[in-house]
C-alpha atoms as a PDB file:
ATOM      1  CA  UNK A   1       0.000   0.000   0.000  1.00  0.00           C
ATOM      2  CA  UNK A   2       1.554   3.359  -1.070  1.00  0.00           C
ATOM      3  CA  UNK A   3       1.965   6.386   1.234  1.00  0.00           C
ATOM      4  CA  UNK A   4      -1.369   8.103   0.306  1.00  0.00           C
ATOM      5  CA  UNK A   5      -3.711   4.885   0.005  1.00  0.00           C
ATOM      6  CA  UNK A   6      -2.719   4.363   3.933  1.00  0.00           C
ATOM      7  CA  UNK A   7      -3.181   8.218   4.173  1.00  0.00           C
ATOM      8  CA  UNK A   8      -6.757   7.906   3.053  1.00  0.00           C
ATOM      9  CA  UNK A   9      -7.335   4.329   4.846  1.00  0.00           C
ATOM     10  CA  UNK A  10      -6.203   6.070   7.985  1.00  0.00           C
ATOM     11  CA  UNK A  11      -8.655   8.923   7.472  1.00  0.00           C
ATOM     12  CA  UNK A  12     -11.917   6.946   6.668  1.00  0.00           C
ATOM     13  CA  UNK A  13     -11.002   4.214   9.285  1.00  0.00           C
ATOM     14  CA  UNK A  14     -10.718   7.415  11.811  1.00  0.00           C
ATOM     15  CA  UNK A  15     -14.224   8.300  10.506  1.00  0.00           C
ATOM     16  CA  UNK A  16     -15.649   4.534  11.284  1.00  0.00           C
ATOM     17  CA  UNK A  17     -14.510   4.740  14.734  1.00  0.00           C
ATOM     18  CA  UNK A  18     -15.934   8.227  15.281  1.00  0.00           C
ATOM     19  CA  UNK A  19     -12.556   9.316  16.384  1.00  0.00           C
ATOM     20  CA  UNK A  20     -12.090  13.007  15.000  1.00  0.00           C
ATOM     21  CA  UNK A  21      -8.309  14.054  16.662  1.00  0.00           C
ATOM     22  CA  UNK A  22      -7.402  10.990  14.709  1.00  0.00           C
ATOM     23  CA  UNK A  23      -9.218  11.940  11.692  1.00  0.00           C
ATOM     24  CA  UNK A  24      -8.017  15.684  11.490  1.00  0.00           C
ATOM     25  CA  UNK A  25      -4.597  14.370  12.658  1.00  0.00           C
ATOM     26  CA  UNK A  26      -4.880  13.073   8.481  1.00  0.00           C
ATOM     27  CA  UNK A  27      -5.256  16.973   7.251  1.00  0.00           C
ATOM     28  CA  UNK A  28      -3.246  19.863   6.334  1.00  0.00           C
ATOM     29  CA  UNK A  29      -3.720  22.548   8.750  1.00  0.00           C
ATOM     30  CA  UNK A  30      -5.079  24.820   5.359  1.00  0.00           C
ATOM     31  CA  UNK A  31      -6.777  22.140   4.311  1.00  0.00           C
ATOM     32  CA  UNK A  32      -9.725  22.553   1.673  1.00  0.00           C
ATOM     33  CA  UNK A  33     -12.968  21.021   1.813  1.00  0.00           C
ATOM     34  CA  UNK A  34     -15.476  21.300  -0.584  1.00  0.00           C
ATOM     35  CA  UNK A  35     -18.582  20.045   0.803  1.00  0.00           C
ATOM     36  CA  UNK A  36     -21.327  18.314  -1.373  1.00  0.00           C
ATOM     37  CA  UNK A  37     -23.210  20.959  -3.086  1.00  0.00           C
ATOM     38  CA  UNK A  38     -21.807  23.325  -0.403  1.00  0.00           C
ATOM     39  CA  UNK A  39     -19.279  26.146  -0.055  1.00  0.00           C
ATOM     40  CA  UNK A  40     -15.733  25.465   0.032  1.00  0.00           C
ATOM     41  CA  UNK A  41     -14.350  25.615   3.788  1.00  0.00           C
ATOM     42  CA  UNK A  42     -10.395  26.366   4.646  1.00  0.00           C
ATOM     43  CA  UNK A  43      -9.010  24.968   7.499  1.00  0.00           C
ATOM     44  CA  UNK A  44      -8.582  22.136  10.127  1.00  0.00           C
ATOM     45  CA  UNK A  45     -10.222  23.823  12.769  1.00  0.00           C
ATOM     46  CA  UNK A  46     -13.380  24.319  10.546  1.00  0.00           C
ATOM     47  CA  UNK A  47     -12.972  21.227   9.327  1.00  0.00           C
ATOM     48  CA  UNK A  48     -13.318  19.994  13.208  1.00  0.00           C
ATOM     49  CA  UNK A  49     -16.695  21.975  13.471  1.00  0.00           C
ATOM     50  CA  UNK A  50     -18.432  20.679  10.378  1.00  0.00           C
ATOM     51  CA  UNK A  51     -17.138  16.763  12.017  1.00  0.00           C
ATOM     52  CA  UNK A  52     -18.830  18.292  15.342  1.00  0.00           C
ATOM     53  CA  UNK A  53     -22.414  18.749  12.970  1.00  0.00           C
ATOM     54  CA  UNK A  54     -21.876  15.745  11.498  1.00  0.00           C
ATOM     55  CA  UNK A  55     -21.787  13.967  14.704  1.00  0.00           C
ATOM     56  CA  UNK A  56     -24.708  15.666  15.952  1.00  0.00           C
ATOM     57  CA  UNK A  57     -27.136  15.096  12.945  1.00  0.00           C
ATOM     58  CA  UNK A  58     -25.993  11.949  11.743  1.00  0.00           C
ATOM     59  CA  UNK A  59     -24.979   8.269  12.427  1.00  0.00           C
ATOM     60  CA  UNK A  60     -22.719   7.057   9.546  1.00  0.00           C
ATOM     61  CA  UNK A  61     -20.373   4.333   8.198  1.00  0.00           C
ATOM     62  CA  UNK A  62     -18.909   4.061   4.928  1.00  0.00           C
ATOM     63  CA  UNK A  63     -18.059   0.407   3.732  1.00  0.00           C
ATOM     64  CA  UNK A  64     -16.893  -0.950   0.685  1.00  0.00           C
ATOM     65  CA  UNK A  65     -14.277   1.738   0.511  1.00  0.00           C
ATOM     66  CA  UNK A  66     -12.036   1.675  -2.509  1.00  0.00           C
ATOM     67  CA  UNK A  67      -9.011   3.968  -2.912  1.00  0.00           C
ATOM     68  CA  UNK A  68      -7.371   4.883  -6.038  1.00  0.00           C
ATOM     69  CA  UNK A  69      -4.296   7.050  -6.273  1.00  0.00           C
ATOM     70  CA  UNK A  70      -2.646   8.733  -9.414  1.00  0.00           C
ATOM     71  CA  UNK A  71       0.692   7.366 -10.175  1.00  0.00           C
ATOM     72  CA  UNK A  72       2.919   9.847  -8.471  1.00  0.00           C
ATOM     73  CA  UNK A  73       0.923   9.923  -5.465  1.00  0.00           C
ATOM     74  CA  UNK A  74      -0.141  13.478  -5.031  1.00  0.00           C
ATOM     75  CA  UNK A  75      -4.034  12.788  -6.024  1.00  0.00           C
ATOM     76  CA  UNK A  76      -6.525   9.927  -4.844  1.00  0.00           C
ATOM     77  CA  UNK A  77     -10.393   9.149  -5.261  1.00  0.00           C
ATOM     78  CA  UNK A  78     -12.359   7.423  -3.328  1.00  0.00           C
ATOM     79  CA  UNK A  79     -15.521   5.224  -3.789  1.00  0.00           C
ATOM     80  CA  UNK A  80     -17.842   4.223  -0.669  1.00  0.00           C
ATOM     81  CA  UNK A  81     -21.258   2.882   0.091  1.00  0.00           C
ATOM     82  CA  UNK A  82     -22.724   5.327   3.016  1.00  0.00           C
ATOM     83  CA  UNK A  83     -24.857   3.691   5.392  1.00  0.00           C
ATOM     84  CA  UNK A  84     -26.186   6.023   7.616  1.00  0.00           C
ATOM     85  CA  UNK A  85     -29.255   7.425  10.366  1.00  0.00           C
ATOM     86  CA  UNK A  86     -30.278  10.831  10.362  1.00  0.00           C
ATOM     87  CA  UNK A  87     -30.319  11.894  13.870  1.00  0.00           C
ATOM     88  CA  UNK A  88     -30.829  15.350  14.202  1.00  0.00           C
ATOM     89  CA  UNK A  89     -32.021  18.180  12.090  1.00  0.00           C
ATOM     90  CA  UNK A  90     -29.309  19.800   9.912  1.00  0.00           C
ATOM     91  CA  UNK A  91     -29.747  23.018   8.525  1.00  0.00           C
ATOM     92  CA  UNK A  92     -32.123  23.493   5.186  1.00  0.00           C
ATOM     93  CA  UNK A  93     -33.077  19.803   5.318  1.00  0.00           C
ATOM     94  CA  UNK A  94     -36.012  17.962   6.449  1.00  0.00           C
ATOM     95  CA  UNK A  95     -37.207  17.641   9.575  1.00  0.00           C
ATOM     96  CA  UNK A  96     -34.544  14.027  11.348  1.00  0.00           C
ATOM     97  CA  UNK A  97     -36.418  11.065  13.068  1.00  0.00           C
ATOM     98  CA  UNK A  98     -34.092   8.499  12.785  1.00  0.00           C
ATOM     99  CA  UNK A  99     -33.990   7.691   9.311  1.00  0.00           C
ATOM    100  CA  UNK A 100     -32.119   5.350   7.643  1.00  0.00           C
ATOM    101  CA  UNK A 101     -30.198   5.799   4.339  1.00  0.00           C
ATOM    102  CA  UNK A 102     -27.945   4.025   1.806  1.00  0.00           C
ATOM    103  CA  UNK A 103     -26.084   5.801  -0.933  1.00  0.00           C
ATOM    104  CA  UNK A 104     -22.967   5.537  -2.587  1.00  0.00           C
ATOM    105  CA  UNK A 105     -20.857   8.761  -2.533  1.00  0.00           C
ATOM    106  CA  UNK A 106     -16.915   9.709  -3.424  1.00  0.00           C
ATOM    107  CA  UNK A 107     -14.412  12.003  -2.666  1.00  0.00           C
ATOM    108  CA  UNK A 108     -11.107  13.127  -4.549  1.00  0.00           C
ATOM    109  CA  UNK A 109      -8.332  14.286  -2.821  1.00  0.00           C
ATOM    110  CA  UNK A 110      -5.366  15.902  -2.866  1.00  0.00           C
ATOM    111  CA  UNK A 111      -2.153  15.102  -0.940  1.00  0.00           C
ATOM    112  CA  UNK A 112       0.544  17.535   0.199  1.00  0.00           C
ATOM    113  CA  UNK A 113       3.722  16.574   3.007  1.00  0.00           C
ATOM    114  CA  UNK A 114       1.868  13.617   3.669  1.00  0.00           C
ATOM    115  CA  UNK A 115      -1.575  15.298   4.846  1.00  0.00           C
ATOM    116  CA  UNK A 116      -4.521  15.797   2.690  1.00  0.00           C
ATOM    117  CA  UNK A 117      -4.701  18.942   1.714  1.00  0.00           C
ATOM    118  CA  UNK A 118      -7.922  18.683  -0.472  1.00  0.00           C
ATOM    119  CA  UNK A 119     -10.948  16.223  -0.067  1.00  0.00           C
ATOM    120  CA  UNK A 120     -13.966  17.046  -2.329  1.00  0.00           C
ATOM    121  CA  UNK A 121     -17.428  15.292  -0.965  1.00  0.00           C
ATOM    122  CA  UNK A 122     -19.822  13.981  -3.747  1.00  0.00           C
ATOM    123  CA  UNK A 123     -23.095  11.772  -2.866  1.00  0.00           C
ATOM    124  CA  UNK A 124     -26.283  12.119  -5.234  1.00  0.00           C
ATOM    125  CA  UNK A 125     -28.640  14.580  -2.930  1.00  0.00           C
ATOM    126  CA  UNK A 126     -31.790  13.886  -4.329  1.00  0.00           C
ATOM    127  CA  UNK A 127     -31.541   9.989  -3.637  1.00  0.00           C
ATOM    128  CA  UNK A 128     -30.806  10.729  -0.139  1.00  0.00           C
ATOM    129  CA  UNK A 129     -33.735  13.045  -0.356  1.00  0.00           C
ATOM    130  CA  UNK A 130     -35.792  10.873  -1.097  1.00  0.00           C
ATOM    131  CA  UNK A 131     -35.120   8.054   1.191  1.00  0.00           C
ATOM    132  CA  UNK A 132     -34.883  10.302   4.419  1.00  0.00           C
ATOM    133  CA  UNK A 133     -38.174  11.964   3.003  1.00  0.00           C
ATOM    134  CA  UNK A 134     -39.878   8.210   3.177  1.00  0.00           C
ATOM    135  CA  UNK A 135     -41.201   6.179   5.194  1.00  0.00           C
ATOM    136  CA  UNK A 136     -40.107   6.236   8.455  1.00  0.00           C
ATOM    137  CA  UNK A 137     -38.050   2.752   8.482  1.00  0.00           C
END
């Protein structure tokens, strides 16, 4: 496993276990993280508040995680399946009672001294819309 693959493997494992120093421990201090259909946000310690939201609102693991790095090691993707509970209400979104969702979603990154220093967030909205939207499962 190259240097970045365990970079990334690191990072979503630290996600799985809920453990954010070890998850932020993975990024640049200036790191860059463009949210899914969202605003770009700079920073580690703004990266630590959106993981604080996150933690609040929803109950997630990603599994079937694939990692794919370019050649010289500087850019990755990332493929998941999300499965996931929405726990609280999050801001412009419907109203949370516990539902359940599956969805696959990706992220590309971009690696710099051995941090990422870019992860882009991609999951298809409208199907996770539509399934928190539901019944109530």
């Amino acid at each position: 496993m190259s240097a970045s693959t365990d970079l990334i493997a690191r990072y979503y494992d630290a996600f799985n276990r809920a453990d954010w120093p070890a998850m932020l421990d993975c990024l640049d201090q200036a790191v860059a993280h463009d949210i899914n259909q969202g605003q770009r946000e700079i920073g580690r310690d703004v990266f630590r508040a959106f993981l604080e939201r996150m933690h609040r609102c929803y109950r997630e693991q990603l599994r079937e995680i694939v990692v794919m790095e370019h050649a010289d090691g500087r850019r990755a993707a990332a493929e998941y399946v999300v499965h996931g509970e929405y726990l609280a209400d999050d801001e412009g979104l419907p109203p949370a009672h516990g539902q359940r969702y599956v969805l696959p979603g990706g992220a590309f990154f971009e690696i710099r001294d051995g941090r990422i220093a870019r992860v882009s967030n991609y999951y298809n909205l409208s199907d996770w819309l539509a399934q928190v939207e539901g019944p109530v499962t």
